[in-house]
Protein backbone atom coordinates (compact mmCIF):
# COMPACT_ATOMS: atom_id res chain seq x y z
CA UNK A 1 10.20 -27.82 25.93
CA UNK A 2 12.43 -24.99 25.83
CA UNK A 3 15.74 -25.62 26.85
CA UNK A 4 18.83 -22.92 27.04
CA UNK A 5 22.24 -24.32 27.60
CA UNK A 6 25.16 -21.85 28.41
CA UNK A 7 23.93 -19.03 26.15
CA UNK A 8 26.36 -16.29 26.39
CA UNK A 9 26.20 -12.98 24.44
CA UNK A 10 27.70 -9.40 23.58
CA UNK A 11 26.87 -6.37 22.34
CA UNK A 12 30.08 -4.81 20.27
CA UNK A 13 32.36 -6.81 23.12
CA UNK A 14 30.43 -5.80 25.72
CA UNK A 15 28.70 -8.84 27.77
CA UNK A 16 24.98 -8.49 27.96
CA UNK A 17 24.40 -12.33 28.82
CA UNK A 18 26.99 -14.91 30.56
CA UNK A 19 26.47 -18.57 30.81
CA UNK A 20 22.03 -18.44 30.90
CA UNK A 21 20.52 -21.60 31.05
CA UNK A 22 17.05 -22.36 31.84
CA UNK A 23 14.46 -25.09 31.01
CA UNK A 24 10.46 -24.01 30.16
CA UNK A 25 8.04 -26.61 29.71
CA UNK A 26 5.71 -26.97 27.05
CA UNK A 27 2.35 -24.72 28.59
CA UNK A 28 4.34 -23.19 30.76
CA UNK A 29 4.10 -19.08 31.80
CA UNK A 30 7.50 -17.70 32.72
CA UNK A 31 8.48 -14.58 33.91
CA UNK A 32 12.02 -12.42 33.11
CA UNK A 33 12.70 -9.63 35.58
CA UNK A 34 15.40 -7.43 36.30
CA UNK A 35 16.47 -3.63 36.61
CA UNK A 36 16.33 -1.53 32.67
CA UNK A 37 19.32 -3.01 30.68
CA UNK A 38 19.52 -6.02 32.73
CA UNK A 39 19.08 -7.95 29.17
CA UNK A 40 15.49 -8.95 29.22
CA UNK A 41 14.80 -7.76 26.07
CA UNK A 42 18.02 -8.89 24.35
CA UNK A 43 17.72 -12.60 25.93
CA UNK A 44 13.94 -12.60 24.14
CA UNK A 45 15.20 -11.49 20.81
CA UNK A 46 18.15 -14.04 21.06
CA UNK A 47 15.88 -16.77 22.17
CA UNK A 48 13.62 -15.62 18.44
CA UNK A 49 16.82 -16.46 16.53
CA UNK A 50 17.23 -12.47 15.94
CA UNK A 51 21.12 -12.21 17.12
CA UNK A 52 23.29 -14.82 16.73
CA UNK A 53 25.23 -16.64 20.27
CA UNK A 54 28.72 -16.16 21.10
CA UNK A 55 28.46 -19.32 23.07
CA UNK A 56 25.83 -21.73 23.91
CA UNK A 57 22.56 -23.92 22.73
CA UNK A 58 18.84 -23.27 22.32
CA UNK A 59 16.18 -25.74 21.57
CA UNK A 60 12.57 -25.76 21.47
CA UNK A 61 12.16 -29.87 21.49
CA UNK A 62 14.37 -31.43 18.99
CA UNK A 63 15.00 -27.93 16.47
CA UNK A 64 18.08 -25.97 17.79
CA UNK A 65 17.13 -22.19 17.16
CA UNK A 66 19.72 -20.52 15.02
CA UNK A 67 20.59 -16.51 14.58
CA UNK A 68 20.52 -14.63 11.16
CA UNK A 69 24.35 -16.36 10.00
CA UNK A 70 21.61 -19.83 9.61
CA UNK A 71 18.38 -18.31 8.30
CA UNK A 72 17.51 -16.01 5.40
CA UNK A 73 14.48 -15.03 7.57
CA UNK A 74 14.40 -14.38 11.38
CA UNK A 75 12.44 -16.75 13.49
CA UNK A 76 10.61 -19.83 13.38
CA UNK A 77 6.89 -20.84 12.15
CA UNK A 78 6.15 -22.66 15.94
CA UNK A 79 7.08 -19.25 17.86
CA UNK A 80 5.94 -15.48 17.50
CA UNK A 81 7.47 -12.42 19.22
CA UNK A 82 5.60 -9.55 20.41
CA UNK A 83 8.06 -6.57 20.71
CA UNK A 84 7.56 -3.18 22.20
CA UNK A 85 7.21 -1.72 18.47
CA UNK A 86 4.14 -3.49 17.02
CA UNK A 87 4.70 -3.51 13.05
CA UNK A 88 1.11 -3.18 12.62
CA UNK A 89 -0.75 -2.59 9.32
CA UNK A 90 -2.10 1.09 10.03
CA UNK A 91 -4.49 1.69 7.07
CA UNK A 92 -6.45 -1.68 7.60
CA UNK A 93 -8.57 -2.90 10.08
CA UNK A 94 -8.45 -4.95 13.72
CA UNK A 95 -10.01 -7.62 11.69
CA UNK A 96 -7.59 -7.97 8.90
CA UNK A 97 -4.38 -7.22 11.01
CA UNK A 98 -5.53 -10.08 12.96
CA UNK A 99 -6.45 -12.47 10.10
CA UNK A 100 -3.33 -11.15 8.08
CA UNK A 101 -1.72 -14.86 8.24
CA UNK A 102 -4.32 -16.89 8.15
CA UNK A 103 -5.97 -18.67 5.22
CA UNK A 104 -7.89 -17.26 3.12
CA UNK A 105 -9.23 -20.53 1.79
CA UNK A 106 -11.59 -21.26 5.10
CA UNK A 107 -13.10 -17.68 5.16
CA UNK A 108 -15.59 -18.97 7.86
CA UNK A 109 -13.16 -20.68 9.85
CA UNK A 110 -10.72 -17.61 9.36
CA UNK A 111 -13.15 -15.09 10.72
CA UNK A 112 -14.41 -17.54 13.90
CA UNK A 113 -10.34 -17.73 14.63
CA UNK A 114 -10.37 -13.80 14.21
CA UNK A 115 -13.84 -13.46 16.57
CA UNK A 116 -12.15 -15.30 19.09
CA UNK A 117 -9.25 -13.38 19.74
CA UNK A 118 -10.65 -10.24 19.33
CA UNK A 119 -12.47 -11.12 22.43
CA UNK A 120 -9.23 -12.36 24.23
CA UNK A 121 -7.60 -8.72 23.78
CA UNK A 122 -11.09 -7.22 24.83
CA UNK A 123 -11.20 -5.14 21.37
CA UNK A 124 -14.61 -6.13 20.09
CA UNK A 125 -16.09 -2.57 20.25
CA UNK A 126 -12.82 -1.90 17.63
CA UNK A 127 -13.12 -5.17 14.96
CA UNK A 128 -13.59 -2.56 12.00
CA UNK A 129 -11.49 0.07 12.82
CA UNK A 130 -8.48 0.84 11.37
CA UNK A 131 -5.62 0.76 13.35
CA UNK A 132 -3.77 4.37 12.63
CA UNK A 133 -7.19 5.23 14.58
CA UNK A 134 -6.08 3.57 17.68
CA UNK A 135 -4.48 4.42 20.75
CA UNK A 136 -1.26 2.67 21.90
CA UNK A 137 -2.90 0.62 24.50
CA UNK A 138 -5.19 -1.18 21.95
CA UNK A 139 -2.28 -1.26 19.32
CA UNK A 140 -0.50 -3.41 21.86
CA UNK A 141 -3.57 -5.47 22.09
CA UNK A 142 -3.82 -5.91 18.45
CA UNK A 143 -0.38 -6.76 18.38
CA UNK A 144 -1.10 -9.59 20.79
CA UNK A 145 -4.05 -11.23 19.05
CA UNK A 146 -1.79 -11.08 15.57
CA UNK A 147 0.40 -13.01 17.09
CA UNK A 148 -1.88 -15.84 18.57
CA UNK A 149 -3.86 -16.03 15.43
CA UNK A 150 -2.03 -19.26 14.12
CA UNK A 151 -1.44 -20.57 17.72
CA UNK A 152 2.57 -21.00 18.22
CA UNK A 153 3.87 -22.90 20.41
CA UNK A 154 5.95 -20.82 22.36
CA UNK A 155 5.09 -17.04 22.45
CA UNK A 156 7.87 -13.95 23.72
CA UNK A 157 6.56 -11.14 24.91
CA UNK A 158 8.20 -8.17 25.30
CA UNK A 159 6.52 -5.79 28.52
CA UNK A 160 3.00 -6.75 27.16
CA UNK A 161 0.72 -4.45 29.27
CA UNK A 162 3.24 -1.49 28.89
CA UNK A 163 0.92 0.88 26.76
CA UNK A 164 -1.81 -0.11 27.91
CA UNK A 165 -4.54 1.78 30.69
CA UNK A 166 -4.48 0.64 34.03
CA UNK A 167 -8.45 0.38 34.23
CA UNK A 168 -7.97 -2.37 31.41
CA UNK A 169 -4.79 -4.35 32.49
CA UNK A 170 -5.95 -6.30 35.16
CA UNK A 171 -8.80 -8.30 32.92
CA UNK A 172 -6.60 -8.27 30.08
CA UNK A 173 -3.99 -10.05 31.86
CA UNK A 174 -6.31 -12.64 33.03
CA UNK A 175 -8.09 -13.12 29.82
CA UNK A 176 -4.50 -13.92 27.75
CA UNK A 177 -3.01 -15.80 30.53
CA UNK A 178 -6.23 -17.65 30.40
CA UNK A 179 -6.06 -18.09 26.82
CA UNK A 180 -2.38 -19.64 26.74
CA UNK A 181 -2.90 -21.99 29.61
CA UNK A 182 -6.12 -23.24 28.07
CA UNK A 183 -3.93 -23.80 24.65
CA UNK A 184 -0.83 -24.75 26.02
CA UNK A 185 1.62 -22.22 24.70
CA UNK A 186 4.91 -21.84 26.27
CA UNK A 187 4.87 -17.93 27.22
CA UNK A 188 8.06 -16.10 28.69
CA UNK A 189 7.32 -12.59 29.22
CA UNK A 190 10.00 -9.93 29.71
CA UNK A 191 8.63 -7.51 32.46
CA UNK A 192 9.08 -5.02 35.35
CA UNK A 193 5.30 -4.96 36.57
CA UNK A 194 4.84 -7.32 39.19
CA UNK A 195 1.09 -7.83 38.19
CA UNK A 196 2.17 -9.19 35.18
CA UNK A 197 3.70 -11.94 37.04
CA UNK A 198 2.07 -12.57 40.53
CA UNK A 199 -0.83 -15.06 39.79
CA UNK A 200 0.28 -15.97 36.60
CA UNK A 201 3.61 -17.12 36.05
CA UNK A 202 4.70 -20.19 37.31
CA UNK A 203 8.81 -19.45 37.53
CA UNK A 204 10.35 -16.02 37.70
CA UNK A 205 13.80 -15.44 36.94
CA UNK A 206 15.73 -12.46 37.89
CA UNK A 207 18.30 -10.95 35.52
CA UNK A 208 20.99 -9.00 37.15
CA UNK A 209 25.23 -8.32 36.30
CA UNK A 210 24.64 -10.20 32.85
CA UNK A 211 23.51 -13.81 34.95
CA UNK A 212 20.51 -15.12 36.57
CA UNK A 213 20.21 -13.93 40.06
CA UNK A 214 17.61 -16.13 41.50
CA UNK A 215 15.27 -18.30 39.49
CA UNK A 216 12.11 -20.30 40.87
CA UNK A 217 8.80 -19.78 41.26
CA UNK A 218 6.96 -16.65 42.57
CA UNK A 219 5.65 -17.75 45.84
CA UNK A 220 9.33 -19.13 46.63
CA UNK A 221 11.05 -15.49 45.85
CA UNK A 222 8.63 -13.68 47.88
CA UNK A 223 8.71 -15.46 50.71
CA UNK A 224 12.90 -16.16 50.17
CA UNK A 225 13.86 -12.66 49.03
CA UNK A 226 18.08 -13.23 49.04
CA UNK A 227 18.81 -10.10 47.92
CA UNK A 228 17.56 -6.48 48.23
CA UNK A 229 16.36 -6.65 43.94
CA UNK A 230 14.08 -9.63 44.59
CA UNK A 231 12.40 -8.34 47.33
CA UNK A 232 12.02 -4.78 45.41
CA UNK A 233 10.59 -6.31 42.70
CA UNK A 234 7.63 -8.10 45.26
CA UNK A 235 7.22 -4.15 46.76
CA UNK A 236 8.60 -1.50 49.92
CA UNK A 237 11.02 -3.43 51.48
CA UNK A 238 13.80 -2.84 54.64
CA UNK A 239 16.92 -4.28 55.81
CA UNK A 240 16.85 -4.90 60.00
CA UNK A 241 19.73 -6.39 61.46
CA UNK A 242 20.60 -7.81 57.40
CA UNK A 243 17.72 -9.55 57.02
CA UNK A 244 14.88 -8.37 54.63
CA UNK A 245 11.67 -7.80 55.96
CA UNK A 246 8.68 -6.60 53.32
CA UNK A 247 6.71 -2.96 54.90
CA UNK A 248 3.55 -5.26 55.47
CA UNK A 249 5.62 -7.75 58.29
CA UNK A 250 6.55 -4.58 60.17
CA UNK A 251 3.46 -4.20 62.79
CA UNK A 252 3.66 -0.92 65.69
CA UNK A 253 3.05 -3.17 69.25
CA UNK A 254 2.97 -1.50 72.48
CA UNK A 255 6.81 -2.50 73.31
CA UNK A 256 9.68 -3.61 71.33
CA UNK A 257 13.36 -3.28 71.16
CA UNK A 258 12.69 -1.59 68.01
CA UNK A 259 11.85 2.20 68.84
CA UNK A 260 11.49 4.51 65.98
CA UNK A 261 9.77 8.09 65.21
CA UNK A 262 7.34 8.62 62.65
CA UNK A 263 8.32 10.74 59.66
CA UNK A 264 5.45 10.60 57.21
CA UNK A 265 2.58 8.27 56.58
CA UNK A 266 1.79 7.93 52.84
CA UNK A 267 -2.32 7.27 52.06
CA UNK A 268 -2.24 4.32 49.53
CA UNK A 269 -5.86 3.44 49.74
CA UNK A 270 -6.91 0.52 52.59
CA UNK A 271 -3.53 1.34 54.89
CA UNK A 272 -1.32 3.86 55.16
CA UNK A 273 2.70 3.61 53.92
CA UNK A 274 4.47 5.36 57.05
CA UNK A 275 7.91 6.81 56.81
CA UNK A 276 9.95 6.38 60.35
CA UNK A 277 13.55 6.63 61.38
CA UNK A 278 14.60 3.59 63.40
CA UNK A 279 18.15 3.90 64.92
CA UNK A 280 19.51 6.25 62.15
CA UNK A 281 18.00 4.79 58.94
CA UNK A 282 14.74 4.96 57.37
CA UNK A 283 11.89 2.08 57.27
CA UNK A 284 8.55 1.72 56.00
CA UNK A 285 5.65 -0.24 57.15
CA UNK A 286 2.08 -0.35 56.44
CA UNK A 287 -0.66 0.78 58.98
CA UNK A 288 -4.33 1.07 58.90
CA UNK A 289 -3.74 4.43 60.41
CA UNK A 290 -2.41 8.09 59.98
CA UNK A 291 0.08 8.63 62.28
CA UNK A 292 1.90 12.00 63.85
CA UNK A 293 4.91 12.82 62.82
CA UNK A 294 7.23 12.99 65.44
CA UNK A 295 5.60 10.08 67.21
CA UNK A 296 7.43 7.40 69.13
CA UNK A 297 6.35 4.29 68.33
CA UNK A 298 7.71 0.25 68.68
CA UNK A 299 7.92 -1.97 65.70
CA UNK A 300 7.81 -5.80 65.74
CA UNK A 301 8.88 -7.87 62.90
CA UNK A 302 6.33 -10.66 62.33
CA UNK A 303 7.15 -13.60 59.58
């Protein structure tokens, strides 16, 4: 397992981290969220041995991971780290980017082990090209089947879907999730797309002020938002009365105690976001409907 005792850490004095500890099990998927310089990406490059701590432990079983002070070389033969810049070949192919660190002995068993992840990252239409010929998205891609191809232990990734075409995301997630459950590789993933964790990870913890805001698993933190930057991260949210209540639990009912006036209704496909002023401030709730503006209507908060 993973396990992260106390880890504390500063850029140039300033605190990034304070006092982060967390345990991951072997084969597990967990997910790091939090607003942009929350220290997602800096607790993934510290957990690769790239920085060294100010304070605290990290282990992956019985090794301790060590910064740059320890090793001549950064990071460890049993984990891979897939950052937002890919450090790709660019004037060889898929194929051989892919099959860069693997042996050349066992050509056969080499390019089955190349086949197969080619097909996990959905880039089989691109095995020969090279990849300065290739758009971000599939860099990315390449990127992540590089770093599978001698099956760590623990992989780090780094906003994984970021580059990559929304037509293509969904089955790409599925297919590497897949993938890593199937070989039971530790993945944390640093992210701010909520369909890069819903479905997939099995704990979510939220980065905020330097310290873990909330950590368990997703169902829990949807349905147990305690404070306003969980529940944004789950979608349109509202505070009534200080408690949190998600756009979709908001439903218009003939008579409430909750009167408010329509502002704007938002098409977003199946329902319709609507904008409405309820006793001064501004809510949003979901409706299979266009309505008015200016229309009265009652809310009802339903759990």
């Amino acid at each position: 397992m993973l396990n992260v005792k106390n880890l504390t850490f500063s850029y140039n004095k300033k605190p990034v981290l304070k006092n982060i500890s967390f345990k991951a099990e072997a084969g597990e998927n967990l997910a790091i969220i939090g607003e942009s310089g929350a220290g997602k990406s800096t607790l993934l490059k510290v957990l690769y041995g790239e920085y060294d701590l100010h304070e605290g432990q990290i282990f992956w079983k019985n090794k301790q991971i060590l910064g740059p002070k320890f090793n001549l070389v950064v990071g460890y033969d049993f984990m891979k780290y897939v950052a937002q810049e890919f450090d790709l070949m660019p004037v060889t192919s898929v194929e051989e980017n892919i099959a860069k660190h693997l042996s050349r002995f066992f050509p056969e068993e080499t390019q089955k082990r190349v086949d197969e992840l080619i097909q996990v990252v959905e880039l089989e239409a691109f095995a020969k090209t090279k990849v300065k010929q290739l758009s971000g998205g599939q860099k990315q891609r390449v990127a992540l089947a590089r770093a599978l191809a001698k099956q760590p232990e623990i992989l780090l990734l780094d906003e994984p879907f970021s580059h990559i075409d929304n037509f293509k995301k969904q089955s790409l997630r599925r297919s590497v999730f897949k993938y890593l459950k199937e070989k039971n590789i530790t993945c944390i993933v640093a992210t701010h797309d909520k369909e890069d964790v819903l479905g997939f990870a099995d704990n979510m913890m939220v980065l905020n002020n330097h310290n873990i805001e909330a950590y368990n698993t997703p169902q829990y933190l949807y349905s147990n938002p305690q404070t306003p930057l969980v529940a944004s991260f789950f979608g349109e949210f509202n505070t009534i009365d200080g408690q949190i209540v998600y756009s979709q639990q908001l439903k218009v009912v003939e008579k409430s105690n909750l009167k408010a006036t329509v502002i704007r209704s938002y098409f977003k496909g199946v329902y319709y976001l609507v904008e409405a002023e309820l006793n001064g401030d501004i809510v949003l709730f979901e409706h299979a409907d266009q309505l008015k503006k200016g229309q009265s209507i009652f809310l009802k908060v339903e759990t």
